[in-house]
N, C-alpha and C. Protein backbone atom coordinates (compact mmCIF):
# COMPACT_ATOMS: atom_id res chain seq x y z
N UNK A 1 0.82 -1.17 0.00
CA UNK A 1 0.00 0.00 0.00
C UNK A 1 0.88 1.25 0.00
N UNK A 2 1.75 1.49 -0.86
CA UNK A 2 2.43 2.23 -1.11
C UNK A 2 2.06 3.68 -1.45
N UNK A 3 2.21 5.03 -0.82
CA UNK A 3 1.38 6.04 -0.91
C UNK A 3 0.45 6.46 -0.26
N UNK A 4 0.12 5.41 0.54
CA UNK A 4 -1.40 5.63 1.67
C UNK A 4 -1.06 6.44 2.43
N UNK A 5 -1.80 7.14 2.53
CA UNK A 5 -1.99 8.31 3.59
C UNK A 5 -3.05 8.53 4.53
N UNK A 6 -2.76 7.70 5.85
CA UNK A 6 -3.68 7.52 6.77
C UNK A 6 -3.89 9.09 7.11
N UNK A 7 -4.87 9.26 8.49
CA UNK A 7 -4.84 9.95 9.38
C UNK A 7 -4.34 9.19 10.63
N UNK A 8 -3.86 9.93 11.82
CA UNK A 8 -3.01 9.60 12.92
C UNK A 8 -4.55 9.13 13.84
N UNK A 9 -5.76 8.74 13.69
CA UNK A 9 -6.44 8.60 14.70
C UNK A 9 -6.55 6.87 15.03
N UNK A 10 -6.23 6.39 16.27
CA UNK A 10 -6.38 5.10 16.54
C UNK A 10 -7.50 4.61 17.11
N UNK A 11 -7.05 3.19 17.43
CA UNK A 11 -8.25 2.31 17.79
C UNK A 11 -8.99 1.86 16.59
N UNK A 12 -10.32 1.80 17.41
CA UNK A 12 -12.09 1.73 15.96
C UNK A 12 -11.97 2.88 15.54
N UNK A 13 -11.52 3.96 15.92
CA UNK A 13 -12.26 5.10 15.12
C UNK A 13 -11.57 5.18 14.50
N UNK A 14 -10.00 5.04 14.09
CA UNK A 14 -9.32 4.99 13.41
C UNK A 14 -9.29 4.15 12.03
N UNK A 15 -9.99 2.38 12.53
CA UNK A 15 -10.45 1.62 11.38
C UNK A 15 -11.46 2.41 10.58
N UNK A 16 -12.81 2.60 11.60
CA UNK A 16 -13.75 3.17 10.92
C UNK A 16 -13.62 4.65 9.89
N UNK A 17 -12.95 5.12 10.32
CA UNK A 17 -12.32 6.55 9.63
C UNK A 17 -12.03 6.18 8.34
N UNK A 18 -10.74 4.77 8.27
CA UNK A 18 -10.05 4.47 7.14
C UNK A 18 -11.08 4.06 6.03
N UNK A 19 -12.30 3.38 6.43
CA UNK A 19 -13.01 2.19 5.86
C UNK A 19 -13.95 3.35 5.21
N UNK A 20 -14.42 4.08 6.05
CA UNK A 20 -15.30 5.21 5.64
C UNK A 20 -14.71 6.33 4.41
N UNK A 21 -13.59 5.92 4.31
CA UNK A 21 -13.17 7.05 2.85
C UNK A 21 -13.27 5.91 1.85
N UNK A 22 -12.74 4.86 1.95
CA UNK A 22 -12.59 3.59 0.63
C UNK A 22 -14.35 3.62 0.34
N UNK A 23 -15.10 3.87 1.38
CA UNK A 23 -16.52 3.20 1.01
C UNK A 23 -17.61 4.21 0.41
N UNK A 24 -16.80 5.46 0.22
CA UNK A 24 -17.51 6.43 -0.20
C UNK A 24 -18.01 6.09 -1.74
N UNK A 25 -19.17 6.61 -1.72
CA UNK A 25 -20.14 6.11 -2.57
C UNK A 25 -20.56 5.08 -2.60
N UNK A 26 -20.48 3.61 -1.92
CA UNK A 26 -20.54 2.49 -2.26
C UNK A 26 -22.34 2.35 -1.94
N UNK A 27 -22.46 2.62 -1.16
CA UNK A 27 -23.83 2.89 -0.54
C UNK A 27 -25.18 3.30 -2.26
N UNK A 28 -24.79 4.83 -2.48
CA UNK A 28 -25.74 5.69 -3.12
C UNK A 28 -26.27 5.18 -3.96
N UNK A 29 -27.86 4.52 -3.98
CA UNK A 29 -28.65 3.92 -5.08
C UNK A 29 -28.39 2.57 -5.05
N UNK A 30 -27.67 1.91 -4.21
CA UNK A 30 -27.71 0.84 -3.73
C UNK A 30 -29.14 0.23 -3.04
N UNK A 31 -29.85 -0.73 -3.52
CA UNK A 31 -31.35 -0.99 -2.68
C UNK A 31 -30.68 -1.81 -1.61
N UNK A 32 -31.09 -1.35 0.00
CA UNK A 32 -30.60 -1.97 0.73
C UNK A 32 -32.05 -2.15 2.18
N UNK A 33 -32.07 -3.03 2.05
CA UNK A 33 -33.05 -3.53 3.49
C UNK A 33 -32.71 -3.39 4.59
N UNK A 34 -33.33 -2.57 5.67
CA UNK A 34 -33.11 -2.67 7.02
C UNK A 34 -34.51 -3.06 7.74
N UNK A 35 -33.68 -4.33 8.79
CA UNK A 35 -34.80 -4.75 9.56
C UNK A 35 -34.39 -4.13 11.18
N UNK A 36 -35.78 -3.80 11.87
CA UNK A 36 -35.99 -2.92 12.82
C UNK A 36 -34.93 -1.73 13.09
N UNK A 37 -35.37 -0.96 11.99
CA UNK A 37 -34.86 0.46 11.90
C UNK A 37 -35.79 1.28 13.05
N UNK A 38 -36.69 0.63 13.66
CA UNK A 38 -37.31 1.95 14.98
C UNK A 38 -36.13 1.22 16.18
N UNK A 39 -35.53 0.38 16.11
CA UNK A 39 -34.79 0.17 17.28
C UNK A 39 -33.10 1.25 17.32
N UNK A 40 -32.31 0.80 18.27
CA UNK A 40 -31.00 1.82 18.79
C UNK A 40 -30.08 1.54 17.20
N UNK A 41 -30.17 0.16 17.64
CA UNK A 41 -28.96 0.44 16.55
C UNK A 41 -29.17 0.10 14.73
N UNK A 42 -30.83 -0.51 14.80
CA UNK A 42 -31.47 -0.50 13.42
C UNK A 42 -31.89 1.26 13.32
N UNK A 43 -32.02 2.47 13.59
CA UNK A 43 -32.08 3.32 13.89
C UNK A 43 -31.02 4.21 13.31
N UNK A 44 -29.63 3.68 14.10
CA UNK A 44 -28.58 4.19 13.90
C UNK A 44 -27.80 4.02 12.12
N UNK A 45 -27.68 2.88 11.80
CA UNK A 45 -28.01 2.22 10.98
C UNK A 45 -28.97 2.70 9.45
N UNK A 46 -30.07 3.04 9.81
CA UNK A 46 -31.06 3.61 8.76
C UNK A 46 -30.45 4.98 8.77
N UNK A 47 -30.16 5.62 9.77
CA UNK A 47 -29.76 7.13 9.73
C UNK A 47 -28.82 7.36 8.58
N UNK A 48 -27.67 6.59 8.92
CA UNK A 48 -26.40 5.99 8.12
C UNK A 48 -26.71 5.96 6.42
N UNK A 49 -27.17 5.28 6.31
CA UNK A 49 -27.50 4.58 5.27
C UNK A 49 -28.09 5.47 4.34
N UNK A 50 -28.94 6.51 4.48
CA UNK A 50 -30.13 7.58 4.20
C UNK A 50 -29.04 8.50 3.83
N UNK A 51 -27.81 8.99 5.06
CA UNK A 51 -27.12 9.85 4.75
C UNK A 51 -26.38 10.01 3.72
N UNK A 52 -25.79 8.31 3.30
CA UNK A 52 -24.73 8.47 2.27
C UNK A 52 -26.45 7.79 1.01
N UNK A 53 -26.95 8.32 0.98
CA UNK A 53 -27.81 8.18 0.07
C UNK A 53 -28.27 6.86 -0.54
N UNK A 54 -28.54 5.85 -0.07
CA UNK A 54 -29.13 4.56 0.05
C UNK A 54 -30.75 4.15 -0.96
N UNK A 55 -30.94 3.72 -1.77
CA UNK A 55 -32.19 3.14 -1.65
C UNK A 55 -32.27 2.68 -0.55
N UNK A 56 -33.04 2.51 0.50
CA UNK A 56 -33.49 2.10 2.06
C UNK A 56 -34.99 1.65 1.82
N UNK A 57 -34.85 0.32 2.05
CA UNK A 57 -36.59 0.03 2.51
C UNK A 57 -36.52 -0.57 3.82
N UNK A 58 -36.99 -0.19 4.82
CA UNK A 58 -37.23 -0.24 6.24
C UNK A 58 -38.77 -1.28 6.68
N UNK A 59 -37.90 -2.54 6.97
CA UNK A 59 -39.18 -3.71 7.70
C UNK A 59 -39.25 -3.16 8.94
N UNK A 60 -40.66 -2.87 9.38
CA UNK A 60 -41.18 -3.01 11.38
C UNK A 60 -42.10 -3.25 11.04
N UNK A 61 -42.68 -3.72 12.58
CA UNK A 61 -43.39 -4.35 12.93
C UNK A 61 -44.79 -3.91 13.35
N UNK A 62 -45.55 -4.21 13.38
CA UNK A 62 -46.81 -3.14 13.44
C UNK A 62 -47.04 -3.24 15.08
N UNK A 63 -47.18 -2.50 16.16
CA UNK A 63 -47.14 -2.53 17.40
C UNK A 63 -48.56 -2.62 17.87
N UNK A 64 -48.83 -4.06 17.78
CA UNK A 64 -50.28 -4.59 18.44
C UNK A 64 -50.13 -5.63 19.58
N UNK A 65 -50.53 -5.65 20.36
CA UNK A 65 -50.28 -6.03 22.05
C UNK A 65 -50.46 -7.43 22.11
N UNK A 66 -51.62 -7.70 20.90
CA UNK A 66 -51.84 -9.13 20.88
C UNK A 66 -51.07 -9.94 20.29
N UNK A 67 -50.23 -9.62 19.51
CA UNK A 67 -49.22 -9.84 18.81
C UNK A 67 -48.09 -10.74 19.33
């Protein structure tokens, strides 16, 4: 990898940082399914996904007690 030019930030955020420039665009107009997007991290997730511009179709669940 000759030429790479990280940034100095470590740990995950440091992976995630790196992974997040290679993956730019990979997302946009991509049809991608998320299941329980009203939850924390299906949520987090749909946010994501929307941002870098996603086809997103979002499965939940219809909230009936009897269920």
């Amino acid at each position: 990898m000759a030429g790479l030019r990280l940034r100095a930030v470590g740990g995950f955020a440091g992976a995630f940082h790196r992974s997040e420039n290679r993956m730019k665009g990979f997302w946009q107009d991509r049809p991608t399914l998320v299941t329980g997007g009203t939850g924390l991290v299906g949520g987090a997730v749909l946010r994501r996904l929307l941002r870098e511009r996603a086809d997103v179709v979002c499965l939940v669940r219809d909230w009936v007690p009897e269920s």
